[in-house]
PDB file of N, CA and C in Angstrom:
ATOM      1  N   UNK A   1       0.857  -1.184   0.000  1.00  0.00           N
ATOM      2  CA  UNK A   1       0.000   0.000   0.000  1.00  0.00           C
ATOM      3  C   UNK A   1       0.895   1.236   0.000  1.00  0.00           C
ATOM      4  N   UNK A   2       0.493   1.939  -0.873  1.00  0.00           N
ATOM      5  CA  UNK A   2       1.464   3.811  -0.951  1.00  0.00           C
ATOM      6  C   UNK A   2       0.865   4.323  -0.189  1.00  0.00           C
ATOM      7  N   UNK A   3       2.141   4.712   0.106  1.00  0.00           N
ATOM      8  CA  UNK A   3       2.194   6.018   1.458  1.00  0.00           C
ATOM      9  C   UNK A   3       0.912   7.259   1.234  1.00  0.00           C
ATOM     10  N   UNK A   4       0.142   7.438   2.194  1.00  0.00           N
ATOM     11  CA  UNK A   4      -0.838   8.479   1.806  1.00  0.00           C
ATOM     12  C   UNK A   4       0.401  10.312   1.837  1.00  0.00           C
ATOM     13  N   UNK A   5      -0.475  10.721   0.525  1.00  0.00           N
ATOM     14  CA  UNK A   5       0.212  12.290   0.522  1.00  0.00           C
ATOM     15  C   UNK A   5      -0.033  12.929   1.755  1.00  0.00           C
ATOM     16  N   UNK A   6       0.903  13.861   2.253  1.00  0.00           N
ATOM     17  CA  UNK A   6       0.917  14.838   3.330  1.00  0.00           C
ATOM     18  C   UNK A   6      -0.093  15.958   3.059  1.00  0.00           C
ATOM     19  N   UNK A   7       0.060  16.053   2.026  1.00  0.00           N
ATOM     20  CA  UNK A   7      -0.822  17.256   1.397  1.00  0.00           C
ATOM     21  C   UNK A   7      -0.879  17.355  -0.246  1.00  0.00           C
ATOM     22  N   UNK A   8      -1.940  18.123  -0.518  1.00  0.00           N
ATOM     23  CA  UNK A   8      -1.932  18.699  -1.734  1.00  0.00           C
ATOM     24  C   UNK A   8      -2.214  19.880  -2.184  1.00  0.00           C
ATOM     25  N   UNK A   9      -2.081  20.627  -3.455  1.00  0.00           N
ATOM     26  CA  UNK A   9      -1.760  21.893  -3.530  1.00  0.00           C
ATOM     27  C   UNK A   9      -2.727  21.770  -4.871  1.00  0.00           C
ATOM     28  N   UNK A  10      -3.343  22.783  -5.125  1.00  0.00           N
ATOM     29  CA  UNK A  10      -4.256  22.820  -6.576  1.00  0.00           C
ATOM     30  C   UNK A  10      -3.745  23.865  -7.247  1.00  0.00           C
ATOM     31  N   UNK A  11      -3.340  24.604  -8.240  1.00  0.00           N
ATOM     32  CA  UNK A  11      -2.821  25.561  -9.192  1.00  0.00           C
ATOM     33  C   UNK A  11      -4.260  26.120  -9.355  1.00  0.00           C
ATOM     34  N   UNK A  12      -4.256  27.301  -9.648  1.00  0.00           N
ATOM     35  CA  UNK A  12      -5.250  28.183 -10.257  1.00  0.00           C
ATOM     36  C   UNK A  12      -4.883  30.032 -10.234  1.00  0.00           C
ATOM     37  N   UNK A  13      -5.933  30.617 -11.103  1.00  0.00           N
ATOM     38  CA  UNK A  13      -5.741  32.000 -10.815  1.00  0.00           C
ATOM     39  C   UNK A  13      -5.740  32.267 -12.647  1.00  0.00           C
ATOM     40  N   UNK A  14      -5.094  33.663 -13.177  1.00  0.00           N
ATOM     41  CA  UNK A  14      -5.245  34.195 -13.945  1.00  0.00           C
ATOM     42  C   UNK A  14      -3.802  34.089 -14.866  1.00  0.00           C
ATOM     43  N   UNK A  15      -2.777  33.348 -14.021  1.00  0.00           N
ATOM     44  CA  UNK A  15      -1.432  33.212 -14.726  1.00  0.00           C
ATOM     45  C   UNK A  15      -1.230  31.487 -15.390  1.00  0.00           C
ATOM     46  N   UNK A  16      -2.436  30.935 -15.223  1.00  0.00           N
ATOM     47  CA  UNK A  16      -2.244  29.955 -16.039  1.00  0.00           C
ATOM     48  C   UNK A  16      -2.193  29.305 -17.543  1.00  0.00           C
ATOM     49  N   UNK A  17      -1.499  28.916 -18.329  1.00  0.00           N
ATOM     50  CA  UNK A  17      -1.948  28.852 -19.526  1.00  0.00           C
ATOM     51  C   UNK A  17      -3.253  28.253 -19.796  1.00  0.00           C
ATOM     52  N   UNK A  18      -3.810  28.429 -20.895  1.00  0.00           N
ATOM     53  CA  UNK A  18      -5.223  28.100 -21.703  1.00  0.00           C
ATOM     54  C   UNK A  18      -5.319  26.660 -21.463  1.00  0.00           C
ATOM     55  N   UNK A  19      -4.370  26.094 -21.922  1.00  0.00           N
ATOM     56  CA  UNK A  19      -4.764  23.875 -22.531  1.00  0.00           C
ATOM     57  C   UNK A  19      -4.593  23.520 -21.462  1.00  0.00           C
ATOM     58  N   UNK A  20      -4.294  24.217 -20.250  1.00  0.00           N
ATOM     59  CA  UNK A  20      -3.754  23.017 -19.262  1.00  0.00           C
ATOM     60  C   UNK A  20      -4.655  21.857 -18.781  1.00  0.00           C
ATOM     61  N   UNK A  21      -4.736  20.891 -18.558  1.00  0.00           N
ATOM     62  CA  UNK A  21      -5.519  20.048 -18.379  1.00  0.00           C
ATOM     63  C   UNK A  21      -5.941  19.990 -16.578  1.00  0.00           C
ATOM     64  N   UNK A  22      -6.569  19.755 -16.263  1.00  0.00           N
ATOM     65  CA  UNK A  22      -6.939  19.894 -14.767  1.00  0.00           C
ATOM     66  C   UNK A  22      -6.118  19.212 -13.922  1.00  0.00           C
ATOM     67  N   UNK A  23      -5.865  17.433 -14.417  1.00  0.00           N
ATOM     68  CA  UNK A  23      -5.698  17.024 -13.581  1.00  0.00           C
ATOM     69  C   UNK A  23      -3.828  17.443 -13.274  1.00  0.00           C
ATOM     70  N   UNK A  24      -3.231  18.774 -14.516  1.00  0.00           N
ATOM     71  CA  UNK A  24      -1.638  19.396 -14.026  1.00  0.00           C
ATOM     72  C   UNK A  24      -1.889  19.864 -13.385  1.00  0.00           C
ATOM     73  N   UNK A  25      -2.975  20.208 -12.404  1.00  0.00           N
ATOM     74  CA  UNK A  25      -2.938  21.718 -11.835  1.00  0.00           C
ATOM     75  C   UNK A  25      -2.590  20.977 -10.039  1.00  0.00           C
ATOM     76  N   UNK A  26      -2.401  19.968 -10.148  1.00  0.00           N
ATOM     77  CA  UNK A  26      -2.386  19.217  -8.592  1.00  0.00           C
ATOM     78  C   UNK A  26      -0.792  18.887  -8.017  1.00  0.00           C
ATOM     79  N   UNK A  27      -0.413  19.055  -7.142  1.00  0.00           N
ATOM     80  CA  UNK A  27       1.251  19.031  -6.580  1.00  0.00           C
ATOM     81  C   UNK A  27       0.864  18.190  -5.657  1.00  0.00           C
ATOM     82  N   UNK A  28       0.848  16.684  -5.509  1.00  0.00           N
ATOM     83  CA  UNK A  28       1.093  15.837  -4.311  1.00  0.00           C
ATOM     84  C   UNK A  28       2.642  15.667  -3.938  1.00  0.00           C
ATOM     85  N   UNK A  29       2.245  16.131  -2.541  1.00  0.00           N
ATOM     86  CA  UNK A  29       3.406  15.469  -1.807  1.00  0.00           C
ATOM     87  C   UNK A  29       3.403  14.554  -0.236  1.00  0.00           C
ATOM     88  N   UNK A  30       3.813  14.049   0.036  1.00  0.00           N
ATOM     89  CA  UNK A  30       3.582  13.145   1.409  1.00  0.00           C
ATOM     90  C   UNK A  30       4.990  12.347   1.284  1.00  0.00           C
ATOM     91  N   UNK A  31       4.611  11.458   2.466  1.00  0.00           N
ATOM     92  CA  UNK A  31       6.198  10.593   3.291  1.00  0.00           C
ATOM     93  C   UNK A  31       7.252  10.077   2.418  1.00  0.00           C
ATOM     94  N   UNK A  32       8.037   9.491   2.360  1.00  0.00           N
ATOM     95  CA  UNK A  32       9.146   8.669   1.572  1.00  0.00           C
ATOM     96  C   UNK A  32       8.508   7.392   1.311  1.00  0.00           C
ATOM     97  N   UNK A  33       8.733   7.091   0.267  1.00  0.00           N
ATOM     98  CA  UNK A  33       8.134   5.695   0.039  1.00  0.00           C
ATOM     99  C   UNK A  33       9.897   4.304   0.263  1.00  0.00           C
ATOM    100  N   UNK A  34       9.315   2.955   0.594  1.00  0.00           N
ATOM    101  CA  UNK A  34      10.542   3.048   1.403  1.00  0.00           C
ATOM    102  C   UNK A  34      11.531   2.501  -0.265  1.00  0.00           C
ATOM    103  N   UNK A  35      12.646   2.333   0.270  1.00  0.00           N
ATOM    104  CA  UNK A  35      13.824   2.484  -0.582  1.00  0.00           C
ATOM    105  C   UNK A  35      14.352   3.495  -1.759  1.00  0.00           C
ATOM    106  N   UNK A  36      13.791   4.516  -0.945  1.00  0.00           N
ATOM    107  CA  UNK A  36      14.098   5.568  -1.504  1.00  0.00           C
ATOM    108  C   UNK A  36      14.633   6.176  -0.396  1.00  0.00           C
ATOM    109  N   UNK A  37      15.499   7.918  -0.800  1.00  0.00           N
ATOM    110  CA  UNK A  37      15.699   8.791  -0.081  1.00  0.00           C
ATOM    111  C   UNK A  37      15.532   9.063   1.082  1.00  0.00           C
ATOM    112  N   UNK A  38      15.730   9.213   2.422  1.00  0.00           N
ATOM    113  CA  UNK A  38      15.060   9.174   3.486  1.00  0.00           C
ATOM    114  C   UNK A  38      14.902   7.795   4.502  1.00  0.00           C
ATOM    115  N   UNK A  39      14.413   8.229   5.218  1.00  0.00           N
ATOM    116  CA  UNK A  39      13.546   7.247   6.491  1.00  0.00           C
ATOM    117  C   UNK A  39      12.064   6.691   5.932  1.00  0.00           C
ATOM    118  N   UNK A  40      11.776   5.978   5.352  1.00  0.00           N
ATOM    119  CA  UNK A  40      10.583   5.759   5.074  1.00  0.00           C
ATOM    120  C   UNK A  40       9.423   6.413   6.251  1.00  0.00           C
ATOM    121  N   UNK A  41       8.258   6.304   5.542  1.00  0.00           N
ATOM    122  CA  UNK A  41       7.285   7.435   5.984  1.00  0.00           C
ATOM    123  C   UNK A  41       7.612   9.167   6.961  1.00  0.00           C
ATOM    124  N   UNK A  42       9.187   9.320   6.526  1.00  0.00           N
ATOM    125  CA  UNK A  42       9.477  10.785   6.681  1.00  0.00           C
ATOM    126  C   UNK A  42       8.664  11.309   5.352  1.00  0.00           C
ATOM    127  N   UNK A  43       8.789  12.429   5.952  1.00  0.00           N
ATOM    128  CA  UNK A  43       8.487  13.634   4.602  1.00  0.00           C
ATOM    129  C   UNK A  43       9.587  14.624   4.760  1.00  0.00           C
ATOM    130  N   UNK A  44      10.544  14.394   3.368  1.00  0.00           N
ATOM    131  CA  UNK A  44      11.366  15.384   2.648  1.00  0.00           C
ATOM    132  C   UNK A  44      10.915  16.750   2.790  1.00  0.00           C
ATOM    133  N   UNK A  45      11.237  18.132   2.766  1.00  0.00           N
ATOM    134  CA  UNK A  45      10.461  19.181   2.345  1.00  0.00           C
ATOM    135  C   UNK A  45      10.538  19.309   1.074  1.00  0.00           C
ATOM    136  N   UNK A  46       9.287  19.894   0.696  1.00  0.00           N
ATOM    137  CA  UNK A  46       9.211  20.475  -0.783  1.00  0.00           C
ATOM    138  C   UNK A  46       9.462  21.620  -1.136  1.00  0.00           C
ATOM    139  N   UNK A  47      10.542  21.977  -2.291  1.00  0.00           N
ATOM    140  CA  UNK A  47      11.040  23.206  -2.446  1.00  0.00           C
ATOM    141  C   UNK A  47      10.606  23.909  -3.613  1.00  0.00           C
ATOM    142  N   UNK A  48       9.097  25.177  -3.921  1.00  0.00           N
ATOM    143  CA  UNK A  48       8.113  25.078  -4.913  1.00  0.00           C
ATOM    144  C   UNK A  48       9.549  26.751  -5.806  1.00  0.00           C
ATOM    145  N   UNK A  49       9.596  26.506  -6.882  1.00  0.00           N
ATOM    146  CA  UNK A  49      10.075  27.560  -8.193  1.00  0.00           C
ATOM    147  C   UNK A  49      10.701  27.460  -8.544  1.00  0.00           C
ATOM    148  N   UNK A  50      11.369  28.272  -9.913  1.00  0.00           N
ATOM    149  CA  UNK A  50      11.834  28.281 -11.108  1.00  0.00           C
ATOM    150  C   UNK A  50      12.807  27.131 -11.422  1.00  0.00           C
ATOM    151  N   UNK A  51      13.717  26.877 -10.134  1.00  0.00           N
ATOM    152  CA  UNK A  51      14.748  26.538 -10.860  1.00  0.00           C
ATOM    153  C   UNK A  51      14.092  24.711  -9.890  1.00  0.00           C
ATOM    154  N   UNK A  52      13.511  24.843  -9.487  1.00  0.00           N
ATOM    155  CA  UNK A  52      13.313  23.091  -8.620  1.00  0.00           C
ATOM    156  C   UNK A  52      12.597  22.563  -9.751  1.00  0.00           C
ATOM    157  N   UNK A  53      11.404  22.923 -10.181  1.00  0.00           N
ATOM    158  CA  UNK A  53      10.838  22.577 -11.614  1.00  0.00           C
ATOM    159  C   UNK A  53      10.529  23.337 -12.414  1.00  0.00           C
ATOM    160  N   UNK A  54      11.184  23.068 -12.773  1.00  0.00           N
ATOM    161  CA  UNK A  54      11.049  24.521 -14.599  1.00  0.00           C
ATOM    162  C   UNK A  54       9.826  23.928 -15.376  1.00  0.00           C
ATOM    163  N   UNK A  55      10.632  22.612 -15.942  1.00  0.00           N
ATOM    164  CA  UNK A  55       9.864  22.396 -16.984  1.00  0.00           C
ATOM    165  C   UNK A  55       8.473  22.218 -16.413  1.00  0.00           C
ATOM    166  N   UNK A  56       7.994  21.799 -15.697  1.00  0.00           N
ATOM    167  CA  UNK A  56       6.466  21.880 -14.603  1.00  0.00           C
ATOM    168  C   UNK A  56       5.860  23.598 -15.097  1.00  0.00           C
ATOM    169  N   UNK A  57       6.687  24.319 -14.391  1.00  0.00           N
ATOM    170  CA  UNK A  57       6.142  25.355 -14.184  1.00  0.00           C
ATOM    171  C   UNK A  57       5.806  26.003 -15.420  1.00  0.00           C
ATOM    172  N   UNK A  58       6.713  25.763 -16.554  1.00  0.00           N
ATOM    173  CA  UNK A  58       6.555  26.151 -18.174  1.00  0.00           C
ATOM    174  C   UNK A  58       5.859  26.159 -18.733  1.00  0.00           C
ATOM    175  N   UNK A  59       5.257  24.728 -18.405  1.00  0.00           N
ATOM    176  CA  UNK A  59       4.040  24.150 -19.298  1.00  0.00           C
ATOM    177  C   UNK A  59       2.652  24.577 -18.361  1.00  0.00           C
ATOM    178  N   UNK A  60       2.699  25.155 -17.105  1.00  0.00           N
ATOM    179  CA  UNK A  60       1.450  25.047 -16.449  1.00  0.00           C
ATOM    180  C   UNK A  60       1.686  26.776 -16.072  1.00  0.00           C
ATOM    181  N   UNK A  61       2.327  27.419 -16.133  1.00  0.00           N
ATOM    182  CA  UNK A  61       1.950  29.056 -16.341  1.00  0.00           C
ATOM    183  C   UNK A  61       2.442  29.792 -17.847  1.00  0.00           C
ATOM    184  N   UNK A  62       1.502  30.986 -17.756  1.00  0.00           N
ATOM    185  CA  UNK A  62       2.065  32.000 -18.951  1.00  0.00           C
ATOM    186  C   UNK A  62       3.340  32.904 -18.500  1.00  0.00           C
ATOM    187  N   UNK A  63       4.033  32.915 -19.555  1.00  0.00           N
ATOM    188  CA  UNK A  63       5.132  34.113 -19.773  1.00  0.00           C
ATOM    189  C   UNK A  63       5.552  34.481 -18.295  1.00  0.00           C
ATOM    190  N   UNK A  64       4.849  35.585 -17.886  1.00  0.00           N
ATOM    191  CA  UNK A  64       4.383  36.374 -17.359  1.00  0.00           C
ATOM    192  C   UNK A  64       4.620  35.670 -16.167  1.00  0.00           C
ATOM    193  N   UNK A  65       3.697  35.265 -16.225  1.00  0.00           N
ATOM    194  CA  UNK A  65       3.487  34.746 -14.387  1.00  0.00           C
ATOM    195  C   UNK A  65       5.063  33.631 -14.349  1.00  0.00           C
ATOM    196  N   UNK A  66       5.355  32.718 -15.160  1.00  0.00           N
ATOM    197  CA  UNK A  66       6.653  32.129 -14.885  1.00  0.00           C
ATOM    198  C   UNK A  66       7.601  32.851 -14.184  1.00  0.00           C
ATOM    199  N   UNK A  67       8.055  34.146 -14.945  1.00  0.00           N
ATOM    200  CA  UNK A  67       9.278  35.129 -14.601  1.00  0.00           C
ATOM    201  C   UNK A  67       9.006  35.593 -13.531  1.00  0.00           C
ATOM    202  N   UNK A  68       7.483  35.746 -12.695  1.00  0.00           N
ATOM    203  CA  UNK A  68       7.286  36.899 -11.455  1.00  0.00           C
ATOM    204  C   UNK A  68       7.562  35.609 -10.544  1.00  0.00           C
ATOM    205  N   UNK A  69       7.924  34.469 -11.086  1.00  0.00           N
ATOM    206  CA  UNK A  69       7.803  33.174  -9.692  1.00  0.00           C
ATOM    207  C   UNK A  69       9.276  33.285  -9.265  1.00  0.00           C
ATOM    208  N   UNK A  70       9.910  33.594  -8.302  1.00  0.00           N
ATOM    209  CA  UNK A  70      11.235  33.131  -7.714  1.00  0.00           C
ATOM    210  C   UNK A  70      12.317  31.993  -8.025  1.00  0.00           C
ATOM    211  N   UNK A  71      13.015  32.083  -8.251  1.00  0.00           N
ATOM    212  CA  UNK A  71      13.874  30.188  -8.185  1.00  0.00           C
ATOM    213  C   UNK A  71      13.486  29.592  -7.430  1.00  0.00           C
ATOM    214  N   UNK A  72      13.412  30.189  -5.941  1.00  0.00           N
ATOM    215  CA  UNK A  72      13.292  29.441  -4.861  1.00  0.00           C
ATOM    216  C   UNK A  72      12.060  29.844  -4.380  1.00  0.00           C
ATOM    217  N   UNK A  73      10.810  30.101  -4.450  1.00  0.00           N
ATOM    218  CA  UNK A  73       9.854  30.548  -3.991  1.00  0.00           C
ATOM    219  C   UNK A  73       9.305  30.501  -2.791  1.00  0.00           C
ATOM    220  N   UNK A  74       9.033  28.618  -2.408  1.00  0.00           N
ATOM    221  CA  UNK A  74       9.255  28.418  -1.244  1.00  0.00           C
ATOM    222  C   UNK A  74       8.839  27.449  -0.690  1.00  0.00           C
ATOM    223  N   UNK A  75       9.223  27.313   0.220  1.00  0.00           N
ATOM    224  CA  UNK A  75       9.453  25.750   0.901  1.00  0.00           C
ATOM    225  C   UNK A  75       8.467  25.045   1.973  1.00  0.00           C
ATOM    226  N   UNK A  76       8.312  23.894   1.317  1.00  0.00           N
ATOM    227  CA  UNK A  76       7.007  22.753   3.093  1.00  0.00           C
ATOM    228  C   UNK A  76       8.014  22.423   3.607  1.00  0.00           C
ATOM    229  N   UNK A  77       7.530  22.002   4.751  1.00  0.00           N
ATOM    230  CA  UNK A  77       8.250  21.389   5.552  1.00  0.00           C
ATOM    231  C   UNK A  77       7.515  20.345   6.912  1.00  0.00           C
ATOM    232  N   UNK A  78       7.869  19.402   7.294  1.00  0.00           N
ATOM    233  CA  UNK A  78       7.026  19.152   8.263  1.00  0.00           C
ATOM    234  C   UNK A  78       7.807  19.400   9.711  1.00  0.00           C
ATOM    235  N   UNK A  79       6.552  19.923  10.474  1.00  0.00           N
ATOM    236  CA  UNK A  79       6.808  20.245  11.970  1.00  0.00           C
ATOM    237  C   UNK A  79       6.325  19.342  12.729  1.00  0.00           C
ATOM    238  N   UNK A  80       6.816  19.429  13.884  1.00  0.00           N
ATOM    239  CA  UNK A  80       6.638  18.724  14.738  1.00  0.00           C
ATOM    240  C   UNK A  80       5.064  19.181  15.535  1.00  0.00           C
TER     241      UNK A  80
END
């Protein structure tokens, strides 16, 4: 059974391109799945702009809104 996501994030607003399809507009993230990276069922933080996913962000905003996004925009994390 996969690890349930920590959270999810939905895209929307006025800087999106036209075709995007709905189901791009969703960012799951949650625990380590095991043999991967990490402690299994840790959660990594997620680090959201330009330069963590470009090509993501390319295809799912306009011009415009790409360039006003940060490299590093900004970061989850889990707390205690």
């Amino acid at each position: 059974v996969p690890p349930l996501p920590l959270f999810s994030l939905e895209l929307g607003g006025e800087g999106l391109q036209n075709d995007v399809r709905e189901e791009d507009l969703k960012i799951i993230h949650g625990p380590v799945a095991p043999k991967t990276e990490g402690p299994a069922g840790s959660c990594l933080p997620l680090l959201l702009g330009r330069s963590a996913q470009r090509s993501f962000w390319q295809r799912i905003l306009c011009s415009n809104a790409f360039y006003a996004m940060s490299r590093q925009h900004l970061q989850f994390e889990v707390g205690e």
